[in-house]
N, C-alpha and C. Protein backbone atom coordinates (compact mmCIF):
# COMPACT_ATOMS: atom_id res chain seq x y z
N UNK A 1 4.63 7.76 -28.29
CA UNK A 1 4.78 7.16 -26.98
C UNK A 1 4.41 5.69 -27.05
N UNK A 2 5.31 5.20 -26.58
CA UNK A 2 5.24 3.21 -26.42
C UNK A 2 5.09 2.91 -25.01
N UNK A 3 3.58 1.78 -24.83
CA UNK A 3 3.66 1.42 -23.79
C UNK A 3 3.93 0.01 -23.68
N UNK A 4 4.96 -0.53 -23.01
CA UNK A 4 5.56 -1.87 -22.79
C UNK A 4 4.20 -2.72 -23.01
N UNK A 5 4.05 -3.95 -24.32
CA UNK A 5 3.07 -4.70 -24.18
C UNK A 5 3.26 -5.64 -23.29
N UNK A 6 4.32 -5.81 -22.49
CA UNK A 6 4.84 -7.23 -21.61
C UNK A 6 4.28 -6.43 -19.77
N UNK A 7 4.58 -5.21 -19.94
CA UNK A 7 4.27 -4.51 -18.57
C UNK A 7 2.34 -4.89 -18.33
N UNK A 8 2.16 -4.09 -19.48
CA UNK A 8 0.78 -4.43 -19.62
C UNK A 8 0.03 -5.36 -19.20
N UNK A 9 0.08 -6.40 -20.00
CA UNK A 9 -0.05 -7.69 -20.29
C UNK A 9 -0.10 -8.60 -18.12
N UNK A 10 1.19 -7.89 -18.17
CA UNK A 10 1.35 -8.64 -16.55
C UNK A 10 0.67 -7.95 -15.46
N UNK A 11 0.77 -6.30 -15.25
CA UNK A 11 -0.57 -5.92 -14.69
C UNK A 11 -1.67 -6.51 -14.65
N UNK A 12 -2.21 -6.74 -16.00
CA UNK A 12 -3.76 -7.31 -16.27
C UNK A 12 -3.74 -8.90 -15.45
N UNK A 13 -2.50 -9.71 -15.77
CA UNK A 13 -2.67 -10.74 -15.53
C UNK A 13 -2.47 -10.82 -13.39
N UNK A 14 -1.58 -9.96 -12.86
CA UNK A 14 -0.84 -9.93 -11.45
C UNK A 14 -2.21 -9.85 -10.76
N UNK A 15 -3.08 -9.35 -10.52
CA UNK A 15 -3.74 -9.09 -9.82
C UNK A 15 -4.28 -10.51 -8.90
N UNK A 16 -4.40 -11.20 -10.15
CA UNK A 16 -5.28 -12.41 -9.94
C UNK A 16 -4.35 -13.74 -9.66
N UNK A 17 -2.95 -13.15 -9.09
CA UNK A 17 -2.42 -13.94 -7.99
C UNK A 17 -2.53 -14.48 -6.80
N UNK A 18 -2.48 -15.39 -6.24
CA UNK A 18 -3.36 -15.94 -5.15
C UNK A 18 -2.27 -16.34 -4.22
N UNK A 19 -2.78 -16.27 -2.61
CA UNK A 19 -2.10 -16.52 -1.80
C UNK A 19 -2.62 -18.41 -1.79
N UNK A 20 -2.31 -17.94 -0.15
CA UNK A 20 -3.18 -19.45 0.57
C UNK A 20 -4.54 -19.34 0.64
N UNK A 21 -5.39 -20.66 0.89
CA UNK A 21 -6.49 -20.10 1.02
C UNK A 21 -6.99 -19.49 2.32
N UNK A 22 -8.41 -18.42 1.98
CA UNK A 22 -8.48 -17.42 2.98
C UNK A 22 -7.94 -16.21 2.88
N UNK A 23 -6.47 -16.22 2.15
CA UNK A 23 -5.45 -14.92 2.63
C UNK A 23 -6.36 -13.73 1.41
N UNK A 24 -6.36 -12.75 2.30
CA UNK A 24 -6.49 -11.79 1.45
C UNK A 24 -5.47 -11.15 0.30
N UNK A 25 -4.97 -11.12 -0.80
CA UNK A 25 -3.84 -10.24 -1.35
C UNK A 25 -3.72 -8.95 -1.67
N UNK A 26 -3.26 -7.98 -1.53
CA UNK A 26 -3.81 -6.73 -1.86
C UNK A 26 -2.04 -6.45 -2.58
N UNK A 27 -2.00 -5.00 -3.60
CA UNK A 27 -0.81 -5.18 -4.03
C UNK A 27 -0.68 -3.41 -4.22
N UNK A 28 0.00 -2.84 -3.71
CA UNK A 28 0.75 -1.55 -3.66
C UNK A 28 1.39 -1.43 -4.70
N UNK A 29 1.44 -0.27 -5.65
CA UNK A 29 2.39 -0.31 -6.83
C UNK A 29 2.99 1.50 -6.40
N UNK A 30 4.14 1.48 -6.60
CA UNK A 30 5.17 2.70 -6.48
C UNK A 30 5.80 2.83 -7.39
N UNK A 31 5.86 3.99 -7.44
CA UNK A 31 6.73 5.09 -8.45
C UNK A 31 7.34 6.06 -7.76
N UNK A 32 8.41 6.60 -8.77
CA UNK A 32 8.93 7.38 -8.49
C UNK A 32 8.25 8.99 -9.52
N UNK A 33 8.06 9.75 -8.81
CA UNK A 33 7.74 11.07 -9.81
C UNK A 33 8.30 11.05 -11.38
N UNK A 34 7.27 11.49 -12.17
CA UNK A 34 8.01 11.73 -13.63
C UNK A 34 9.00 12.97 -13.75
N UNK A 35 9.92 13.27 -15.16
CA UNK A 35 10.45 13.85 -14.96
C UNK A 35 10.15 15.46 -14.55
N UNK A 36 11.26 16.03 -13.84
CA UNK A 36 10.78 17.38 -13.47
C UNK A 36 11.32 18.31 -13.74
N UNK A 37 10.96 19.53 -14.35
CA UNK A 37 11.49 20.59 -15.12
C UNK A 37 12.54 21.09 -13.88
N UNK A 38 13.96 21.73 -14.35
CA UNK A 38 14.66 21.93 -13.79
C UNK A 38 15.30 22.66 -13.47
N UNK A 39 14.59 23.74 -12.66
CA UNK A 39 14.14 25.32 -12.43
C UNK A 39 15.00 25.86 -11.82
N UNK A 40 16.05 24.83 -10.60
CA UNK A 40 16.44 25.37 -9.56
C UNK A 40 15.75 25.46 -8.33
N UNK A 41 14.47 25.71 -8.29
CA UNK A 41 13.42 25.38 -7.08
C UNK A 41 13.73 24.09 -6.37
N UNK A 42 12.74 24.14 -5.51
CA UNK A 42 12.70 23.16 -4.14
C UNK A 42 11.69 22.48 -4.89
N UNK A 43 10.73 23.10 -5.59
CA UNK A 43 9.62 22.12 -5.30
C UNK A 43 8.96 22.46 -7.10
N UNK A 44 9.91 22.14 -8.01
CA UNK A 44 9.44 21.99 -9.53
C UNK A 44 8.25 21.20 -9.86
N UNK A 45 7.48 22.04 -10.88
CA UNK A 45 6.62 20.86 -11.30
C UNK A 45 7.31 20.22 -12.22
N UNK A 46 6.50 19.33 -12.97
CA UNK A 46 6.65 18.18 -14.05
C UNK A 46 7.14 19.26 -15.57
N UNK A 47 7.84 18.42 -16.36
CA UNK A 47 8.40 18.85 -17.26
C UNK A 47 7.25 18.54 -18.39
N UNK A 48 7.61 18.56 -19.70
CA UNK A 48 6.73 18.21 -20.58
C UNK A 48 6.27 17.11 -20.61
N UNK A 49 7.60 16.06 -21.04
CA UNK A 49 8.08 14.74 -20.71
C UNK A 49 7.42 14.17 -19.68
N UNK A 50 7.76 14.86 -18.48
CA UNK A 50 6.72 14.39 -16.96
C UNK A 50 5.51 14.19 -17.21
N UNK A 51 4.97 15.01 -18.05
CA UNK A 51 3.63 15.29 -17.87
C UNK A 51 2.96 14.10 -18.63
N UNK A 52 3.44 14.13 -19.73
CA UNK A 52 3.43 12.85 -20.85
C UNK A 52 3.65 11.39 -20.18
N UNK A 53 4.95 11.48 -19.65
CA UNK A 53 4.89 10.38 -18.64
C UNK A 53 3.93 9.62 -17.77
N UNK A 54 3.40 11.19 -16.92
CA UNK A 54 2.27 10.87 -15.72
C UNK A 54 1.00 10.17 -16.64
N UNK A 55 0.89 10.92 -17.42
CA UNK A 55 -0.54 10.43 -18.42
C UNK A 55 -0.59 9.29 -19.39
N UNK A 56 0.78 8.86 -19.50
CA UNK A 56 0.99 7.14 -19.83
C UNK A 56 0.81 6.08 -18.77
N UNK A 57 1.29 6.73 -17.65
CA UNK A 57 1.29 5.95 -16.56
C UNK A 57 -0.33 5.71 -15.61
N UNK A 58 -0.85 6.90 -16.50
CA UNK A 58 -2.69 6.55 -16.04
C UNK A 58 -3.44 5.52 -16.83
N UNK A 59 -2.37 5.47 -18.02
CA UNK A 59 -2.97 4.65 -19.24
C UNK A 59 -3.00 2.84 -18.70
N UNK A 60 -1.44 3.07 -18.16
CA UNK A 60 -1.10 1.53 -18.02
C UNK A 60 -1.77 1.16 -16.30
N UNK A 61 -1.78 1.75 -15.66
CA UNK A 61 -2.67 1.48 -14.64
C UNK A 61 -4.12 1.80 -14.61
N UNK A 62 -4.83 1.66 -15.63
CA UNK A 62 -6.05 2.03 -15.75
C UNK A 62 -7.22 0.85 -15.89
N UNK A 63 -6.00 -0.85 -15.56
CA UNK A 63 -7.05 -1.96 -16.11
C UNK A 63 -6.74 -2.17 -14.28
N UNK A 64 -6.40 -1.13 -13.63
CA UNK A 64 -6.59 -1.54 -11.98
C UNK A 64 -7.08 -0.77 -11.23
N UNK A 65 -8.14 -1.19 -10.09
CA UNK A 65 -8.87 -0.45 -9.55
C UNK A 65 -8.43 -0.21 -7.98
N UNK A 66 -7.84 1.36 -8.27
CA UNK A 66 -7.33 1.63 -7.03
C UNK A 66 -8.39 1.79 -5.81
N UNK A 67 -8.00 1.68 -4.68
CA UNK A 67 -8.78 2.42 -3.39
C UNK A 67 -8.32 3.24 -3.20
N UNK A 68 -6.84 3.98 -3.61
CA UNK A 68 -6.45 4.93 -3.01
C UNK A 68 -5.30 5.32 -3.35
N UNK A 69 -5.00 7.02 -3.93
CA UNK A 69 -3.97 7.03 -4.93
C UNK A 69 -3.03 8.39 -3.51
N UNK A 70 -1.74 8.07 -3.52
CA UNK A 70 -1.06 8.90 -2.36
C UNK A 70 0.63 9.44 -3.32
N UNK A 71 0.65 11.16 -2.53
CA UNK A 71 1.51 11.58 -3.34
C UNK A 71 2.01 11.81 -2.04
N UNK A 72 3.09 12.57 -2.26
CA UNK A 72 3.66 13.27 -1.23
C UNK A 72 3.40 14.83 -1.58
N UNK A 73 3.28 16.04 -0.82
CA UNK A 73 2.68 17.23 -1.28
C UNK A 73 4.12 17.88 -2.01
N UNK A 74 4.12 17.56 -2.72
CA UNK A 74 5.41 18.08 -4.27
C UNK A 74 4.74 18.57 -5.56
N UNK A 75 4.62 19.43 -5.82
CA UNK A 75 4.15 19.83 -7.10
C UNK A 75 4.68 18.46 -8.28
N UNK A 76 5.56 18.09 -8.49
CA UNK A 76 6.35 16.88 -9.11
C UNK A 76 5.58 15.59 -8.84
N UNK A 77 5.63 15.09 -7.57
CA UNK A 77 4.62 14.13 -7.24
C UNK A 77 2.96 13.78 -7.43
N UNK A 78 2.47 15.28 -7.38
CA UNK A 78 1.13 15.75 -7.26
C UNK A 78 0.95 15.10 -8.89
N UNK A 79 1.88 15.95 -9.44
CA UNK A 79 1.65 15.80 -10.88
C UNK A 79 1.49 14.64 -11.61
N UNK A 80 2.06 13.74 -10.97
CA UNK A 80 2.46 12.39 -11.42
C UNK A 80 1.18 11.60 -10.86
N UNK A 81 1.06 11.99 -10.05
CA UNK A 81 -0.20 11.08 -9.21
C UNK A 81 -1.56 11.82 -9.81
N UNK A 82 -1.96 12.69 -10.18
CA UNK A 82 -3.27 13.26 -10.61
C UNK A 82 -4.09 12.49 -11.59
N UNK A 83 -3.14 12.39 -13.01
CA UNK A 83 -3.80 12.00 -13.91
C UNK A 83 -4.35 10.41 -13.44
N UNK A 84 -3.54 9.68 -12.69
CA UNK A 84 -4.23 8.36 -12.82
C UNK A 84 -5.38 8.39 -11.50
N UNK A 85 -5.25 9.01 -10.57
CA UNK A 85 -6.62 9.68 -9.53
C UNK A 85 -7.58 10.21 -10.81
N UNK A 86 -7.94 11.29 -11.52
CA UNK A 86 -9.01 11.50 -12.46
C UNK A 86 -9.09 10.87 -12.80
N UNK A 87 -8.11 9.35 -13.71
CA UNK A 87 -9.10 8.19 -14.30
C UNK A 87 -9.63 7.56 -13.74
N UNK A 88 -9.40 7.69 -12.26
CA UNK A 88 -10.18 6.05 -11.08
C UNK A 88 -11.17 7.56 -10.40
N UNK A 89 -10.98 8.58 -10.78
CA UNK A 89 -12.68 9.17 -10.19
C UNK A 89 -12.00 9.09 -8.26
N UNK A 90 -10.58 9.27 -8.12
CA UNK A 90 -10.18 9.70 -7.04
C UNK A 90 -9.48 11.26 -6.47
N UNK A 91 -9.43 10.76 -4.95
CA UNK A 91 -8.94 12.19 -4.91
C UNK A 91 -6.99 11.98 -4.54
N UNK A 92 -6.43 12.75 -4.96
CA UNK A 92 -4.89 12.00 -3.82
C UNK A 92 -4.98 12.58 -2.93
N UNK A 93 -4.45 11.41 -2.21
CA UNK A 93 -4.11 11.52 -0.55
C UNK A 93 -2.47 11.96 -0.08
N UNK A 94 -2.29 12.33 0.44
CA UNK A 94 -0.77 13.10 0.71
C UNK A 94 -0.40 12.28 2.36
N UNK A 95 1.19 12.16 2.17
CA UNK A 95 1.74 11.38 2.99
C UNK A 95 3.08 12.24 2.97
N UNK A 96 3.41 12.01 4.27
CA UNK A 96 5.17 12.43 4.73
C UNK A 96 5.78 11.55 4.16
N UNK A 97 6.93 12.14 3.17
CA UNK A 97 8.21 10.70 3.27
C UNK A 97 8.86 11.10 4.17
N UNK A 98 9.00 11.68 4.99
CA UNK A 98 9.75 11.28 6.32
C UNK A 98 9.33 10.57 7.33
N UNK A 99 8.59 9.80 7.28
CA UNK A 99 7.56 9.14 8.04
C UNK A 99 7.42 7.88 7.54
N UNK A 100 8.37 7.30 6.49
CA UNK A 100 7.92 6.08 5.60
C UNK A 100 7.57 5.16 6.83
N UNK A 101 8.18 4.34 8.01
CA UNK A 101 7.92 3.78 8.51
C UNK A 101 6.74 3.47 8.88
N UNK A 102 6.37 4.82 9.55
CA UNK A 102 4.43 5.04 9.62
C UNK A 102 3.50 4.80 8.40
N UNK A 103 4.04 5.26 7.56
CA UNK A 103 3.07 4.91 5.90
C UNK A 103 2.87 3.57 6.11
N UNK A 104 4.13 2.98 5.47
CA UNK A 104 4.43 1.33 5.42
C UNK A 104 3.38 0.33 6.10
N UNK A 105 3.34 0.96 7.50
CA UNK A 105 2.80 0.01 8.99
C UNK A 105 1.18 0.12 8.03
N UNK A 106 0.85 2.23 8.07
CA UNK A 106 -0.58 2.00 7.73
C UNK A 106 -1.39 1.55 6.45
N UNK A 107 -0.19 1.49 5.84
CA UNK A 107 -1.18 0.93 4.49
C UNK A 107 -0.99 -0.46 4.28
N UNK A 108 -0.23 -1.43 5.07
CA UNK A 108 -0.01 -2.76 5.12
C UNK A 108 -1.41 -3.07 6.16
N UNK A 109 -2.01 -1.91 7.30
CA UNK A 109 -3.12 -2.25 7.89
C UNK A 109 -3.94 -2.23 7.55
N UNK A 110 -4.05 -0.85 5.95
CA UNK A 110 -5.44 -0.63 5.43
C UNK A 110 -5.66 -2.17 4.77
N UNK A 111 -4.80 -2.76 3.92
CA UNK A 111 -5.11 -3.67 2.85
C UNK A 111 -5.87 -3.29 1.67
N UNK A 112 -4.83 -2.42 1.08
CA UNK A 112 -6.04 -2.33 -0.12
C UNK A 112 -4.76 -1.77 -1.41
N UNK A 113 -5.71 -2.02 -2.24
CA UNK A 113 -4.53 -1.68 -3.51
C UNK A 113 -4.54 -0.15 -3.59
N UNK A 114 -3.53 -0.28 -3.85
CA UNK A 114 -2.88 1.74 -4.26
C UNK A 114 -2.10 1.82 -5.00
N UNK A 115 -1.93 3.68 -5.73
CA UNK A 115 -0.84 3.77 -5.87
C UNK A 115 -0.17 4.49 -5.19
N UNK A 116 1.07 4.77 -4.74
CA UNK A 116 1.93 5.68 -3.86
C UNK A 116 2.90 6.14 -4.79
N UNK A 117 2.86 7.60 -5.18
CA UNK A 117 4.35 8.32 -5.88
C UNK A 117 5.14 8.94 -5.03
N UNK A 118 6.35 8.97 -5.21
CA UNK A 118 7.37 9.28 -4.17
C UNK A 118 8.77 9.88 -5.04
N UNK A 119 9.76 9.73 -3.81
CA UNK A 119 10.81 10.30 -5.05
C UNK A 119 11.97 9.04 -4.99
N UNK A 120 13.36 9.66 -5.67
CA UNK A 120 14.26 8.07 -5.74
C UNK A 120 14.62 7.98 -4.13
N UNK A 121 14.51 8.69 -3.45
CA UNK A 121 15.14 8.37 -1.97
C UNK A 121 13.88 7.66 -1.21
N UNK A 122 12.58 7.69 -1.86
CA UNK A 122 11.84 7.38 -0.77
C UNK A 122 11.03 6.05 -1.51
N UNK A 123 10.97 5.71 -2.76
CA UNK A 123 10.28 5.39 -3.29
C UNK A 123 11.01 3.39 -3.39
N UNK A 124 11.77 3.18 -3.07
CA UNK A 124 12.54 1.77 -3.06
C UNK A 124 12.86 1.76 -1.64
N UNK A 125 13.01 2.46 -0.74
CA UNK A 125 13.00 2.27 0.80
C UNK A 125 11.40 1.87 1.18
N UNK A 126 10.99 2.34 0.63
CA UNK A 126 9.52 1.90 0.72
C UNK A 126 8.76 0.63 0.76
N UNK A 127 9.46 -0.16 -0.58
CA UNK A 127 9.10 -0.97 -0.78
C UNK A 127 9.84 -2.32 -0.09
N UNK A 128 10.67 -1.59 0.69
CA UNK A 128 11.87 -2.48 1.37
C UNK A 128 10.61 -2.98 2.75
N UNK A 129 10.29 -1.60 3.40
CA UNK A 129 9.70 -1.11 4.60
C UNK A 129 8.32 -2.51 4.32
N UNK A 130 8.02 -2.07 3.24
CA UNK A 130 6.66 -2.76 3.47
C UNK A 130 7.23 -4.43 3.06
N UNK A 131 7.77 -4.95 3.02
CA UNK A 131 8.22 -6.58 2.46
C UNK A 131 9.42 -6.63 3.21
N UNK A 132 9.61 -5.76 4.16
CA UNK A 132 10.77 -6.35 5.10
C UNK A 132 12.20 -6.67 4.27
N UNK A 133 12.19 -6.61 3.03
CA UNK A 133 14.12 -6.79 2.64
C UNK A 133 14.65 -5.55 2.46
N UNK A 134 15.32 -5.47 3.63
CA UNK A 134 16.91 -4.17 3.68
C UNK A 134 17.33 -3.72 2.72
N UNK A 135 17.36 -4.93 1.31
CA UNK A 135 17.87 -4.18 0.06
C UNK A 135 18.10 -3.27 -0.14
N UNK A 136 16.66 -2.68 -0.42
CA UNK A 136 16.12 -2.22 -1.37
C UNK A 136 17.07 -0.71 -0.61
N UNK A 137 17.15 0.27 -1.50
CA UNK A 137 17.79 1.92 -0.68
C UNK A 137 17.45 2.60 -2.29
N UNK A 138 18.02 4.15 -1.83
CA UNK A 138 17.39 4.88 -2.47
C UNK A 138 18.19 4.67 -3.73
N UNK A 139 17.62 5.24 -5.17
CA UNK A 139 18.14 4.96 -6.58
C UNK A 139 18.75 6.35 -6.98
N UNK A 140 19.44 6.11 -8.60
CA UNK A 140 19.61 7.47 -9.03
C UNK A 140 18.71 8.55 -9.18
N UNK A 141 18.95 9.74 -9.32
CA UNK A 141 18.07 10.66 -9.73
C UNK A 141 17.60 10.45 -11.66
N UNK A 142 18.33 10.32 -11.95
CA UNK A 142 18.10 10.06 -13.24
C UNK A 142 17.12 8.97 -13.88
N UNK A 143 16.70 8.04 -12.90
CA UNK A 143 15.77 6.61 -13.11
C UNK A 143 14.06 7.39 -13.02
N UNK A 144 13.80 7.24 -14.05
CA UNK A 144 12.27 7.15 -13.96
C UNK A 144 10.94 6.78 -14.48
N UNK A 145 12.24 5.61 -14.50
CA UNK A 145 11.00 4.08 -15.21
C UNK A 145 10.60 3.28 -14.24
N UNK A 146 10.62 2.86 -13.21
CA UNK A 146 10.81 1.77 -12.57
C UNK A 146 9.40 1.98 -11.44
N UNK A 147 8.63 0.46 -11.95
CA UNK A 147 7.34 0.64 -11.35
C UNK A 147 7.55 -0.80 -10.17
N UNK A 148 7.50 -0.74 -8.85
CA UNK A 148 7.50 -1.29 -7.63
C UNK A 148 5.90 -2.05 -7.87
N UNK A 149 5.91 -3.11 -8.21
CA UNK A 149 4.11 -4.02 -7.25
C UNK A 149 4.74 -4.81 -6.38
N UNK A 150 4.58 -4.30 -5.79
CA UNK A 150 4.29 -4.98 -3.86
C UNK A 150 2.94 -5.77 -3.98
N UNK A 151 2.87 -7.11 -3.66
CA UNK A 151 1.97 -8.13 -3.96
C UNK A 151 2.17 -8.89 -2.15
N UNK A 152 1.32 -8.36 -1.48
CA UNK A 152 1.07 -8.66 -0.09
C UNK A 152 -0.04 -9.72 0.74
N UNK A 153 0.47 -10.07 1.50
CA UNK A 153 -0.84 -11.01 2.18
C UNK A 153 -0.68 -11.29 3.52
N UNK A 154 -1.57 -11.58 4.11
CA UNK A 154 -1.41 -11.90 5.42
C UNK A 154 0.41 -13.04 6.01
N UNK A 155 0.33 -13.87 5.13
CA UNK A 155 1.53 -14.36 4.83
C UNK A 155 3.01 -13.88 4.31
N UNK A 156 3.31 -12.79 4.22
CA UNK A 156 3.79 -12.41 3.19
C UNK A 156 4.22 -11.27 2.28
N UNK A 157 5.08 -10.89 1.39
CA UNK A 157 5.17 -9.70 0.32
C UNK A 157 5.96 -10.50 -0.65
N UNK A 158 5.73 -9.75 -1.84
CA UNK A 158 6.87 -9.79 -2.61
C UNK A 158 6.86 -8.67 -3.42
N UNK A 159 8.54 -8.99 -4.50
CA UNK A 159 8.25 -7.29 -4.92
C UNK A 159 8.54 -8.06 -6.73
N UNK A 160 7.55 -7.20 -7.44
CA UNK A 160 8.35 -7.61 -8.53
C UNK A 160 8.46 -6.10 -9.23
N UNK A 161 9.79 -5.59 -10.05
CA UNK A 161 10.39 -4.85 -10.28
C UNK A 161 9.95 -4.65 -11.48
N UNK A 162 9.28 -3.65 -12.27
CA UNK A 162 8.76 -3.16 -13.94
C UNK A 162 9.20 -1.86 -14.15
N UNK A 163 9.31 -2.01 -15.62
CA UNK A 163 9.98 -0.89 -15.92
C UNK A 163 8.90 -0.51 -17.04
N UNK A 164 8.76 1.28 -16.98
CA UNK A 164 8.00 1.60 -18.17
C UNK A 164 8.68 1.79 -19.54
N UNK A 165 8.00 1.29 -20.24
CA UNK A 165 8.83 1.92 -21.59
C UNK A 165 8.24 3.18 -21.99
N UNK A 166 8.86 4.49 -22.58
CA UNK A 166 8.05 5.55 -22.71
C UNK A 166 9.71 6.03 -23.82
N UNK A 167 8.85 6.92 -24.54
CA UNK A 167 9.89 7.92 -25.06
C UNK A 167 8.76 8.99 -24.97
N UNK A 168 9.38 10.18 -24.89
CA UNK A 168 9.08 11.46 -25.07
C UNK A 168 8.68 11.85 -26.31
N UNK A 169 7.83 12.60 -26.59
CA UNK A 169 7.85 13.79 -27.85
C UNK A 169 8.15 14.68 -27.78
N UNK A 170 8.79 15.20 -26.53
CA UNK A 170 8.88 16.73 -26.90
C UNK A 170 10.39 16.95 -27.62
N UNK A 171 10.62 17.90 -28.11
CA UNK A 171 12.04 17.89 -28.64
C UNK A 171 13.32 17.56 -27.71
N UNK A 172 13.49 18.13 -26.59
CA UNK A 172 13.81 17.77 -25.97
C UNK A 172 13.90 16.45 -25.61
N UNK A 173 15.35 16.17 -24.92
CA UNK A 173 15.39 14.40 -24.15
C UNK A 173 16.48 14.44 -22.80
N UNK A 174 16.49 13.19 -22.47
CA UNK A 174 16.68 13.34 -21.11
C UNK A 174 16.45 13.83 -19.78
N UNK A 175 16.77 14.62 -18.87
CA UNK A 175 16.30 14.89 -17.68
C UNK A 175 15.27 16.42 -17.99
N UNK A 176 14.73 16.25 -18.58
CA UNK A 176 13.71 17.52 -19.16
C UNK A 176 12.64 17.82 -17.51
């Protein structure tokens, strides 16, 4: 498993982006669930791959200190969101995606850094919701690299778009 040294590298460095002075910045990072075994169910957990995934993805967010890690109640999501909650010594918090609007409003009120996992329909509408550009709409099912930091301030959002690098070990590849 390879973790992007450039993803890295800019995490460590993003944080310590600055608004105006005074402004507080706080920065939301989103995902979309890792991959999910593909059972036929409503509500699959994580595949091998997923799982491997989720636990890279605790790796590379682990030089940031969340306040608050939010899934949506999906076995898939849960999964994805756990491992990096046990490395920050959190619990996840569960949110409606049918409700993004309401999320959006309250965690742009909390101000505080998070992570939020979601799925491809909810997880780039999201980031639209909270930085105000329409763009953004839902992605393929097949995408599940693509890490959202939302970098916010009283002034302000922006979004900058990362992608994980990961390969799998399990024998298996693709939508596992």
């Amino acid at each position: 498993m390879k973790m992007s040294l450039v993803l890295f590298l800019f995490l460590l460095v993003s944080p310590q982006l600055s608004g105006a002075v005074g402004e507080t910045l706080y920065t939301i990072y989103l995902v979309r669930h890792a991959e999910k075994q593909l059972d036929g169910s409503g509500n699959p957990a994580l595949s091998e791959c997923g799982k491997q995934r989720a636990g890279e993805m605790a790796k590379i967010f682990g030089s940031i200190k969340f306040d608050s890690v939010y899934s949506t109640n999906y076995l898939r999501t849960r999964g994805t969101a756990q491992p990096t909650a046990d490395e920050q010594q959190l619990k996840v918090k569960q949110y409606d995606p049918r409700k993004l609007e309401e999320f959006a409003f309250a965690l742009k009120e909390r101000r505080r850094d998070v992570l939020v996992v979601g799925h491809s329909n909810t997880t780039a509408v999201l980031a639209g919701l909270l930085t105000g550009d329409k763009s953004f709409a839902t992605f393929d099912e097949s995408i599940y690299d693509r890490i959202y930091q939302i970098v916010l301030s009283d002034s302000g959002g922006r979004v900058h778009m990362l992608h994980q690098t990961f390969s799998c070990s399990s024998a298996k590849t693709g939508l596992d």
